[in-house]
N, C-alpha and C. Protein backbone atom coordinates (compact mmCIF):
# COMPACT_ATOMS: atom_id res chain seq x y z
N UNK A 1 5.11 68.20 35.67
CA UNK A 1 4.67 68.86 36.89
C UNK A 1 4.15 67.85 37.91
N UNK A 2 3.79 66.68 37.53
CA UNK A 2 3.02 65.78 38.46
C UNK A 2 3.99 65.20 39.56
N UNK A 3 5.19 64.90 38.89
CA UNK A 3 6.36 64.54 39.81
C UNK A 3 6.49 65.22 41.10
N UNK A 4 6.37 66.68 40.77
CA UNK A 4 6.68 68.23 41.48
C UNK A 4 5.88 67.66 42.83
N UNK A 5 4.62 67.82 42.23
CA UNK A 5 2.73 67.63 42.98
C UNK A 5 3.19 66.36 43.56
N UNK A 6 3.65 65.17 43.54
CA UNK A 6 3.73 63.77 44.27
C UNK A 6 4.71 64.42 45.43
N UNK A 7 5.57 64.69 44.98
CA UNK A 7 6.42 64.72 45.93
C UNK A 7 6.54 65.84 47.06
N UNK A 8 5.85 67.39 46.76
CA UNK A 8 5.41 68.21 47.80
C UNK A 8 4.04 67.27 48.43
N UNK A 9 3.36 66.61 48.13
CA UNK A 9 2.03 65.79 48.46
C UNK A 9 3.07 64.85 49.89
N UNK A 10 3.81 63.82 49.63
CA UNK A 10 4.68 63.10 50.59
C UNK A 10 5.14 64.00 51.26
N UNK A 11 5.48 65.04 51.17
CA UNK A 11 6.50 65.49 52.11
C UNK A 11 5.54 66.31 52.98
N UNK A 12 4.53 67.01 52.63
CA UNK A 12 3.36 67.21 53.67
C UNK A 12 2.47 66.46 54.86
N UNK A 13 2.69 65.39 53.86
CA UNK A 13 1.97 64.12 54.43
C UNK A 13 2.60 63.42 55.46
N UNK A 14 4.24 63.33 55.34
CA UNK A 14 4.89 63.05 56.30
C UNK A 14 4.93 63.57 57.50
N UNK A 15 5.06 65.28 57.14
CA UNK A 15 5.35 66.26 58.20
C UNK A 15 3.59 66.12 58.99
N UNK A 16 3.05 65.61 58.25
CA UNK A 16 1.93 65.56 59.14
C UNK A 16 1.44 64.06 59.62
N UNK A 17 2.14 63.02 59.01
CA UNK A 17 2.11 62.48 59.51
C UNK A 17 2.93 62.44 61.43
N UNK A 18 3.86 63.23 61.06
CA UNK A 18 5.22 63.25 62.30
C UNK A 18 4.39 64.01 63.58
N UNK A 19 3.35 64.92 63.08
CA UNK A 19 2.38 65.91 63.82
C UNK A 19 1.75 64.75 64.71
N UNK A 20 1.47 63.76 63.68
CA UNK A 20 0.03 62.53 64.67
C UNK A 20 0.91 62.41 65.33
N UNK A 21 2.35 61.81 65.38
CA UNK A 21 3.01 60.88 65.87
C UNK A 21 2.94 61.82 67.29
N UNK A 22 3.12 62.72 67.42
CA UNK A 22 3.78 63.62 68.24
C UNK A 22 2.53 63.98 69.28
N UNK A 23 1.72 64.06 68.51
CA UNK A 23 0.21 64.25 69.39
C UNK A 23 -0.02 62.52 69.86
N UNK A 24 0.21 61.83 69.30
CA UNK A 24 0.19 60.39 70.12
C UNK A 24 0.81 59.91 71.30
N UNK A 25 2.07 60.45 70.83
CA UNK A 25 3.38 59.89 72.09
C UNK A 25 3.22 60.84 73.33
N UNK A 26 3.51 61.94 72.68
CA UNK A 26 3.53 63.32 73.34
C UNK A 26 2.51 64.35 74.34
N UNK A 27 1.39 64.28 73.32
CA UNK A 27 0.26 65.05 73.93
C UNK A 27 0.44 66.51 73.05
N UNK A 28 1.37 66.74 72.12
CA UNK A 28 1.76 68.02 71.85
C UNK A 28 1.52 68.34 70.14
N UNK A 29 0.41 68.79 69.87
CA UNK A 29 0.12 69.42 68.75
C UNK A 29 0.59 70.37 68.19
N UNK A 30 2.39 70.34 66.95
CA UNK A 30 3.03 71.26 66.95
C UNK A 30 1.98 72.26 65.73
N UNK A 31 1.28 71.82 65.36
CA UNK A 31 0.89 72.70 64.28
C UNK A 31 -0.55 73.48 65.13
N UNK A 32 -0.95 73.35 66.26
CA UNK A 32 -1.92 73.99 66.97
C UNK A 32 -1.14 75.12 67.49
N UNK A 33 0.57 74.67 68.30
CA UNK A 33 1.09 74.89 68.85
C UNK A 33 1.81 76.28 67.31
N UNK A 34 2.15 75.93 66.82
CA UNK A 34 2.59 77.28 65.75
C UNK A 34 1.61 78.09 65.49
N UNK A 35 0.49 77.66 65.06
CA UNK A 35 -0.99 78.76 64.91
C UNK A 35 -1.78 79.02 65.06
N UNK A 36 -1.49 79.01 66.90
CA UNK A 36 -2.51 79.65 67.60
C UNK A 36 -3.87 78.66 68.30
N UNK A 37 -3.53 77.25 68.06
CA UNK A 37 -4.41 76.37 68.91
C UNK A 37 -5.44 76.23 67.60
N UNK A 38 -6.14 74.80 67.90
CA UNK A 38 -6.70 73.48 66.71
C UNK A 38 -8.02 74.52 66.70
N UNK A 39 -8.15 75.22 66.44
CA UNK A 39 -9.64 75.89 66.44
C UNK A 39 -9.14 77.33 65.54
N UNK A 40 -7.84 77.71 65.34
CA UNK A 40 -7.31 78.84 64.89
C UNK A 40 -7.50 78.60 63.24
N UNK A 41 -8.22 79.91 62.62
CA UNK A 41 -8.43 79.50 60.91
C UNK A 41 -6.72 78.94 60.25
N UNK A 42 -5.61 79.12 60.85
CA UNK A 42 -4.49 78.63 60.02
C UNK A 42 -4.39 77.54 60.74
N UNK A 43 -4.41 77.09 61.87
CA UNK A 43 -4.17 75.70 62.02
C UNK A 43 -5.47 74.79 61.38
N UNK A 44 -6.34 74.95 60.92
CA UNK A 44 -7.40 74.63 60.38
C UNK A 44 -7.15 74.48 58.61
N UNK A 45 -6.37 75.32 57.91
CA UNK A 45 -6.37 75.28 56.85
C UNK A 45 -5.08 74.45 56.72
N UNK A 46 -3.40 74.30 57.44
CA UNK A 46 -2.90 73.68 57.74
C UNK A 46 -3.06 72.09 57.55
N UNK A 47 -4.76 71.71 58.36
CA UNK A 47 -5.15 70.65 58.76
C UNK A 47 -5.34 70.19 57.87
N UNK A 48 -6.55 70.93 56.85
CA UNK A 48 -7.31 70.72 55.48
C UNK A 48 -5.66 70.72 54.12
N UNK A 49 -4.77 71.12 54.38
CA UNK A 49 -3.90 70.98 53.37
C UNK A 49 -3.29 69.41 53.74
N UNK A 50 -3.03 69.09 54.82
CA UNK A 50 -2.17 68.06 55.33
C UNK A 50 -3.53 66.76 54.63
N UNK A 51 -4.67 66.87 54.78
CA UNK A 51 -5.47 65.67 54.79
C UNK A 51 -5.54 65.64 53.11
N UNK A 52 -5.37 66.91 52.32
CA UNK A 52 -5.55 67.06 51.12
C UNK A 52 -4.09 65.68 50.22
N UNK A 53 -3.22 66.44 51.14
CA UNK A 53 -1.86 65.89 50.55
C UNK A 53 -2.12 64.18 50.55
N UNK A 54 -2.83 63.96 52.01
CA UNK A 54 -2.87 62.35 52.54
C UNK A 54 -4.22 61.85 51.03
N UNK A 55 -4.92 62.60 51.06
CA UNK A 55 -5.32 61.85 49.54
C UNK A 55 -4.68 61.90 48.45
N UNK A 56 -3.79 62.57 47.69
CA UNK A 56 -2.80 62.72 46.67
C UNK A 56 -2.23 61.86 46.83
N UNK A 57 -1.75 61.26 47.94
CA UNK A 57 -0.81 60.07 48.10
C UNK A 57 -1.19 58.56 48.08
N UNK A 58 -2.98 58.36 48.47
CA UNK A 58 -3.50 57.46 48.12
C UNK A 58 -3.69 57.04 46.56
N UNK A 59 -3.41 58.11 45.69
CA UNK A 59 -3.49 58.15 44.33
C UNK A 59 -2.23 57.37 43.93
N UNK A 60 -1.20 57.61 44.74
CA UNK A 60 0.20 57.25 44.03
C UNK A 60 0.38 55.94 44.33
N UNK A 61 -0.47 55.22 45.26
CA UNK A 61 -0.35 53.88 45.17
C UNK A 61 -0.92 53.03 44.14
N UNK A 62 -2.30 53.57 43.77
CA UNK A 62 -2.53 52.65 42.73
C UNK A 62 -1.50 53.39 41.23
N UNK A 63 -1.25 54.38 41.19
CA UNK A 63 -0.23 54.58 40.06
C UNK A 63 1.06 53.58 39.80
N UNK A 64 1.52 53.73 41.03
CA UNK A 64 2.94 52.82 41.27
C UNK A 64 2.32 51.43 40.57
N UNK A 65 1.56 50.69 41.54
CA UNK A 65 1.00 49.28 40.64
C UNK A 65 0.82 49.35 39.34
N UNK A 66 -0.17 50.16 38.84
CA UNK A 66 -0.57 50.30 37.13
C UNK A 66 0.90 50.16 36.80
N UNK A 67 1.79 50.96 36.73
CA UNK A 67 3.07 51.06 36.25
C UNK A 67 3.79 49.82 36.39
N UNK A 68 3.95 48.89 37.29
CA UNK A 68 4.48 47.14 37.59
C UNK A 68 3.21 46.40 36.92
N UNK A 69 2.45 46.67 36.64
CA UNK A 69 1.37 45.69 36.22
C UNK A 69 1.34 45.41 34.27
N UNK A 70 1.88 46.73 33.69
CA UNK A 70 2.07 47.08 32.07
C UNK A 70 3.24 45.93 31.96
N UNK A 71 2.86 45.31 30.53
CA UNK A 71 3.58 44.05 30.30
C UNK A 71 4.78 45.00 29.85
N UNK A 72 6.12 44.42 29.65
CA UNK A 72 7.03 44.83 29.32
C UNK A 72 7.14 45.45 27.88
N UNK A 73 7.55 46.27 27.12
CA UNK A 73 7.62 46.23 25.17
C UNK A 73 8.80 45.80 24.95
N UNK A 74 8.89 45.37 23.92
CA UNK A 74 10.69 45.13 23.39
C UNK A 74 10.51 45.57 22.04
């Protein structure tokens, strides 16, 4: 199941990463803009899922290393 959890985690994280991008370049907050403006309880929980995912993914970096760091078995 953890595979499942990494990889809905990135793909949130992206799509919210693509959100900053867009509020950077743009001025245009699509996820305010779908529910109802940055103060609306779903663009708010939205927010809190997207920042949730962005820590899940800080996890998978030190995983990835541990995993290159284990000496080889033969």
């Amino acid at each position: 199941m953890m595979p499942i959890l990494d990889r809905i985690a990135l793909i949130v994280a992206a799509i919210g990463g693509l959100n900053w991008g867009s509020i950077g370049l743009f001025g245009f907050d699509a996820v305010a803009w779908l529910f109802g403006g940055q103060g609306a309880i779903l663009s708010r929980i939205v927010y809190v899922v997207v920042a949730l995912a962005a820590l899940w993914c800080i996890s998978l970096v030190f995983r990835v290393r541990d995993t290159f760091e284990q000496p080889e078995e033969m």
